[in-house]
Structure formats: structure tokens, C-alpha cells
C-alpha atoms as a PDB file:
ATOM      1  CA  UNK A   1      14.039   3.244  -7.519  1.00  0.00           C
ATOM      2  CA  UNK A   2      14.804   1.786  -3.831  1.00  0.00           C
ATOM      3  CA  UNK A   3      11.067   0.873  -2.218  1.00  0.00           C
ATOM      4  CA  UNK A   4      11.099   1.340   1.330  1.00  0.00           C
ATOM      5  CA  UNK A   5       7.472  -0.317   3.106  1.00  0.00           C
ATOM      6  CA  UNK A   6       7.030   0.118   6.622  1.00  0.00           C
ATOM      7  CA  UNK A   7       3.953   0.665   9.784  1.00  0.00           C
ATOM      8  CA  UNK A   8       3.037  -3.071   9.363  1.00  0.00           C
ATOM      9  CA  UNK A   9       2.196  -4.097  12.890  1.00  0.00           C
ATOM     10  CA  UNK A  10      -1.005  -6.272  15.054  1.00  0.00           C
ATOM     11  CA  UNK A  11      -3.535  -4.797  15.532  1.00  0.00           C
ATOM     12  CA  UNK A  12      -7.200  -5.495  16.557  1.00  0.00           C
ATOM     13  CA  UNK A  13     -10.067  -5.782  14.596  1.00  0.00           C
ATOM     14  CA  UNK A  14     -11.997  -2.382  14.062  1.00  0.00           C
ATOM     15  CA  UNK A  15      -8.868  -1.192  14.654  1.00  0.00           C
ATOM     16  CA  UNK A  16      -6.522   1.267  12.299  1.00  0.00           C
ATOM     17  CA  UNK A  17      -3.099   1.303  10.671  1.00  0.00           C
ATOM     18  CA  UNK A  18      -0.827   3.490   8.420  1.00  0.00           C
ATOM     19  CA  UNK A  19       1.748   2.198   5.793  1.00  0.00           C
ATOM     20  CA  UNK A  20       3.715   4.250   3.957  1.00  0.00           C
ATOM     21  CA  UNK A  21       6.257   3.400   1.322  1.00  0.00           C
ATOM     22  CA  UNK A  22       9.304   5.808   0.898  1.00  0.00           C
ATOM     23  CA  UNK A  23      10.797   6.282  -2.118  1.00  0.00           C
ATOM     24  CA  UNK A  24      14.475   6.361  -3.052  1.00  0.00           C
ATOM     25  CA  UNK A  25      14.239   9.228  -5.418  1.00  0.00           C
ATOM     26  CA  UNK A  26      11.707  11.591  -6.316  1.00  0.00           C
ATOM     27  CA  UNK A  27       7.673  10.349  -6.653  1.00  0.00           C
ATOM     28  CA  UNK A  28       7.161  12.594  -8.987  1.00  0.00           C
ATOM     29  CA  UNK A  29       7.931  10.893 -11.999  1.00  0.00           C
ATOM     30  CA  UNK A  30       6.788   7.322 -11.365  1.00  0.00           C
ATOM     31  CA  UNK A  31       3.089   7.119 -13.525  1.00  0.00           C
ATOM     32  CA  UNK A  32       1.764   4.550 -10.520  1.00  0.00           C
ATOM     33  CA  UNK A  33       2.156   4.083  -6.890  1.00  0.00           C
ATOM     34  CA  UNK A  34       0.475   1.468  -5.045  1.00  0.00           C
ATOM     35  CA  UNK A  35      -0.604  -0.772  -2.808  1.00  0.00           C
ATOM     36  CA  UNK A  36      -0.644  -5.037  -3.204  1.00  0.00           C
ATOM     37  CA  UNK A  37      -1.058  -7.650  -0.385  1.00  0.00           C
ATOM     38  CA  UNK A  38      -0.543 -11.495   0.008  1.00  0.00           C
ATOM     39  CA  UNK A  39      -1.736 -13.976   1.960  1.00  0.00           C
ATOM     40  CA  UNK A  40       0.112 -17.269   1.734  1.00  0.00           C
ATOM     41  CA  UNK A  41      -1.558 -19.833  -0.775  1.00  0.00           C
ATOM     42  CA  UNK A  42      -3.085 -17.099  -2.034  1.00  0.00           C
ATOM     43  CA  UNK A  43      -3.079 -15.015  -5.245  1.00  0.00           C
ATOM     44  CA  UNK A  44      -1.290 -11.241  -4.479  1.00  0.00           C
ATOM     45  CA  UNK A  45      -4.330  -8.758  -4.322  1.00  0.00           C
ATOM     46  CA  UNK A  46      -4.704  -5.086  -5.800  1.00  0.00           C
ATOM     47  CA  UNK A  47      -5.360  -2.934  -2.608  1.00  0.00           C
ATOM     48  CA  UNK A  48      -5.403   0.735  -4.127  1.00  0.00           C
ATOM     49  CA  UNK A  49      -3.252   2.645  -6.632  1.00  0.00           C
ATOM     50  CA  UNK A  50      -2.814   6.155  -7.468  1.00  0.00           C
ATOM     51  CA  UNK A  51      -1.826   7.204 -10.756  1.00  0.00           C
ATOM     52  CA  UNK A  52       0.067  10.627 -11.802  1.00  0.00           C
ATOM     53  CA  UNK A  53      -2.972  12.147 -12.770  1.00  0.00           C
ATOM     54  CA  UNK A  54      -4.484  11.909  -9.191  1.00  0.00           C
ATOM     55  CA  UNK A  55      -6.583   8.627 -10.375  1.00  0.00           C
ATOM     56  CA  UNK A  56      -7.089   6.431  -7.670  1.00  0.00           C
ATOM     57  CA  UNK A  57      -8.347   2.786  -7.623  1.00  0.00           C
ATOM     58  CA  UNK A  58      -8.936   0.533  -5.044  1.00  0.00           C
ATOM     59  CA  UNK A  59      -9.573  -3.032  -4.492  1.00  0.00           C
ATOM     60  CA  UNK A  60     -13.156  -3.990  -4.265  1.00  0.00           C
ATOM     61  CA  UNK A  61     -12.427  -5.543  -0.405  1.00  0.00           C
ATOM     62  CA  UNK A  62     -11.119  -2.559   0.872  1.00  0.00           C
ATOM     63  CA  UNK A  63     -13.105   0.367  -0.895  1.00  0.00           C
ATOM     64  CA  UNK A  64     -14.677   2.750   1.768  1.00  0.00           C
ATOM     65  CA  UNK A  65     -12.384   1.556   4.296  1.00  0.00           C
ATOM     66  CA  UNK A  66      -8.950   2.307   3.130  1.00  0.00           C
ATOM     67  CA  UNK A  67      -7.328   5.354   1.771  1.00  0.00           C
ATOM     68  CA  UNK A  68      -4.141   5.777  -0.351  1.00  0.00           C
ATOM     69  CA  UNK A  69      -2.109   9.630  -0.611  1.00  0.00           C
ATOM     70  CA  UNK A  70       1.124  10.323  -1.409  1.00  0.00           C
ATOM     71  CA  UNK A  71       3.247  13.214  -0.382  1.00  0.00           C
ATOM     72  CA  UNK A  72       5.237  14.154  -2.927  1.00  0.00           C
ATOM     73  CA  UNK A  73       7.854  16.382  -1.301  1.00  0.00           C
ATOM     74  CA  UNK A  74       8.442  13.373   1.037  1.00  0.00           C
ATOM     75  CA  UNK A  75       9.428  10.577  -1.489  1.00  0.00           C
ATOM     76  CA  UNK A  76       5.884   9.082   0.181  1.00  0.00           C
ATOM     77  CA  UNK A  77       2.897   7.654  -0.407  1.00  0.00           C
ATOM     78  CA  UNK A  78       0.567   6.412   1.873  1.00  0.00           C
ATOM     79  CA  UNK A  79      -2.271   3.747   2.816  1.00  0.00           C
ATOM     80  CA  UNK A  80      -4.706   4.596   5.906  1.00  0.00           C
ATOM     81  CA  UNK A  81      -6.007   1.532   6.730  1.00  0.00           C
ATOM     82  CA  UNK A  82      -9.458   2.107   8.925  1.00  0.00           C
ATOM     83  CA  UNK A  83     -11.966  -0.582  10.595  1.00  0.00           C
ATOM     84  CA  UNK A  84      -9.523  -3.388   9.997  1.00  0.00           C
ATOM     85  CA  UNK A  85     -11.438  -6.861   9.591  1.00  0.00           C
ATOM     86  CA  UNK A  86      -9.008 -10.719  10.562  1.00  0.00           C
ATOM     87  CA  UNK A  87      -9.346 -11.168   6.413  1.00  0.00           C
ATOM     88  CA  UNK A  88      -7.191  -7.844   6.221  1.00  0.00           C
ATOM     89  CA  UNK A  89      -4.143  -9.563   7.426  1.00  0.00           C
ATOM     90  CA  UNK A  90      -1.743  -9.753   4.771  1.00  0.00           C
ATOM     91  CA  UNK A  91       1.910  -9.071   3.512  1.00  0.00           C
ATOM     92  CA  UNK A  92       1.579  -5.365   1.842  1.00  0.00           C
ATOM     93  CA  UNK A  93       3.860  -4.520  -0.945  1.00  0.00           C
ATOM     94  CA  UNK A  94       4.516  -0.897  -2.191  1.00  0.00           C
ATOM     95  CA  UNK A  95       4.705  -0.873  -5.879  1.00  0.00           C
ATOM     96  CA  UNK A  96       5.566   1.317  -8.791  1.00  0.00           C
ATOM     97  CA  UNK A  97       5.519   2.049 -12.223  1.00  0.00           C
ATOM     98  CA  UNK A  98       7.809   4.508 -14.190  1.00  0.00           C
ATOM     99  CA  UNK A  99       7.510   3.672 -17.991  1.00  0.00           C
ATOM    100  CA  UNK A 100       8.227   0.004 -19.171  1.00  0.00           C
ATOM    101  CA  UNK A 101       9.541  -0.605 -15.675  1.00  0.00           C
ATOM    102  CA  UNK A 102       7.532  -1.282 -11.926  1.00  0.00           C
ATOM    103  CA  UNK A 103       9.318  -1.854  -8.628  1.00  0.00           C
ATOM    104  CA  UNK A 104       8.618  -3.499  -5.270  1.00  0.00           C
ATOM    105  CA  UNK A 105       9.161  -3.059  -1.543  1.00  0.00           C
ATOM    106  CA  UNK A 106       9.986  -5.752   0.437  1.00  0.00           C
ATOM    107  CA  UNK A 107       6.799  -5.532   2.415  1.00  0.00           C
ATOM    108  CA  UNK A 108       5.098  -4.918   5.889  1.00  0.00           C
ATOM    109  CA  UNK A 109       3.387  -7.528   7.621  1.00  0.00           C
ATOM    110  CA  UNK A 110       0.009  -6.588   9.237  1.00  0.00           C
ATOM    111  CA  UNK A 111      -1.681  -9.055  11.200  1.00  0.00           C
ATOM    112  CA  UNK A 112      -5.378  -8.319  12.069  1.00  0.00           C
ATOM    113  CA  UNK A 113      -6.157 -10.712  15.293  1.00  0.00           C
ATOM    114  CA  UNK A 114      -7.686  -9.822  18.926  1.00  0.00           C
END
């Protein structure tokens, strides 16, 4: 599966953002889709996953800002970034998990700067 990450962009702070991540073949079957960020010198960061079963975790920084959906007939998921704070900016990586195996996108850049 072929990760495809894109809607990175600068925006200011307060301000909002969508990312999605197209997939190269059907969502359906991957177990976890999600959302990771990095910040040079730093550890990567859990943003928000959602699981098959409609489960949905996010990352303690973002929770009650950020929202993660997926559109299965698209190949899509989603992350609706809202109120967007400088400590936001980050590489974000759209990951999944289908059995013993996970895959990566090659990441959006979102810069959060007035």
C-alpha cells in the first residue's frame, strides 16, 4: 500500500488545516490509519489513529482540537486540524497497519508561524 500525504501548508496561529492521506488501494482492509508528526531533534509523536472498528485515539496535545475521518470509498482518511498553536508545526506522516505489516507517507510539512 502506496501512502499519499498532502494539505501541509503555513498557516497562522488560531488558524485551521486539512491533511488527508490517500491510499493506493482500498482502506478498507488496513486495521489502523493514522496520523504521526516530527519535529527535528525530536521524538515522532502519535497525533490520532482510527482503527477498523471506528476506535479513535488521539494524542494528548491535540485532543479537542483535532479530528481524524476517513472516507472509505475515497482511499482517504483525514485530519482537521482546528485552532493551530506555533508547537503544532511539524512533519505529519500518514500511517497504516494491515496485519504484521504498517506503512508510511512521505509526509506534509505544516508550519504554524504569524
Amino acid at each position: 500500500v502506496q501512502l499519499q500525504a498532502s494539505g501541509g501548508g503555513l498557516v497562522q496561529p488560531g488558524g485551521s488545516l486539512r491533511l488527508s492521506c490517500a491510499a493506493s488501494r482500498t482502506i478498507f482492509s488496513l486495521n489502523v490509519r493514522g496520523w504521526y508528526r516530527r519535529v527535528p531533534g525530536k521524538q515522532r509523536e502519535l497525533v490520532a489513529t482510527i482503527a477498523s472498528g471506528s476506535n479513535i485515539n488521539y494524542g494528548d496535545s491535540v485532543k479537542g482540537r483535532f479530528t481524524i475521518s476517513r472516507d472509505i470509498a475515497k482511499n482517504t482518511w483525514y485530519l482537521q486540524m482546528n485552532s493551530l498553536k506555533p508547537e503544532d508545526t511539524a512533519v505529519y506522516y500518514c500511517h497504516a497497519i494491515r496485519g504484521p505489516y504498517e506503512y508510511w507517507g512521505q509526509g506534509t510539512l505544516v508550519t504554524v508561524s504569524s
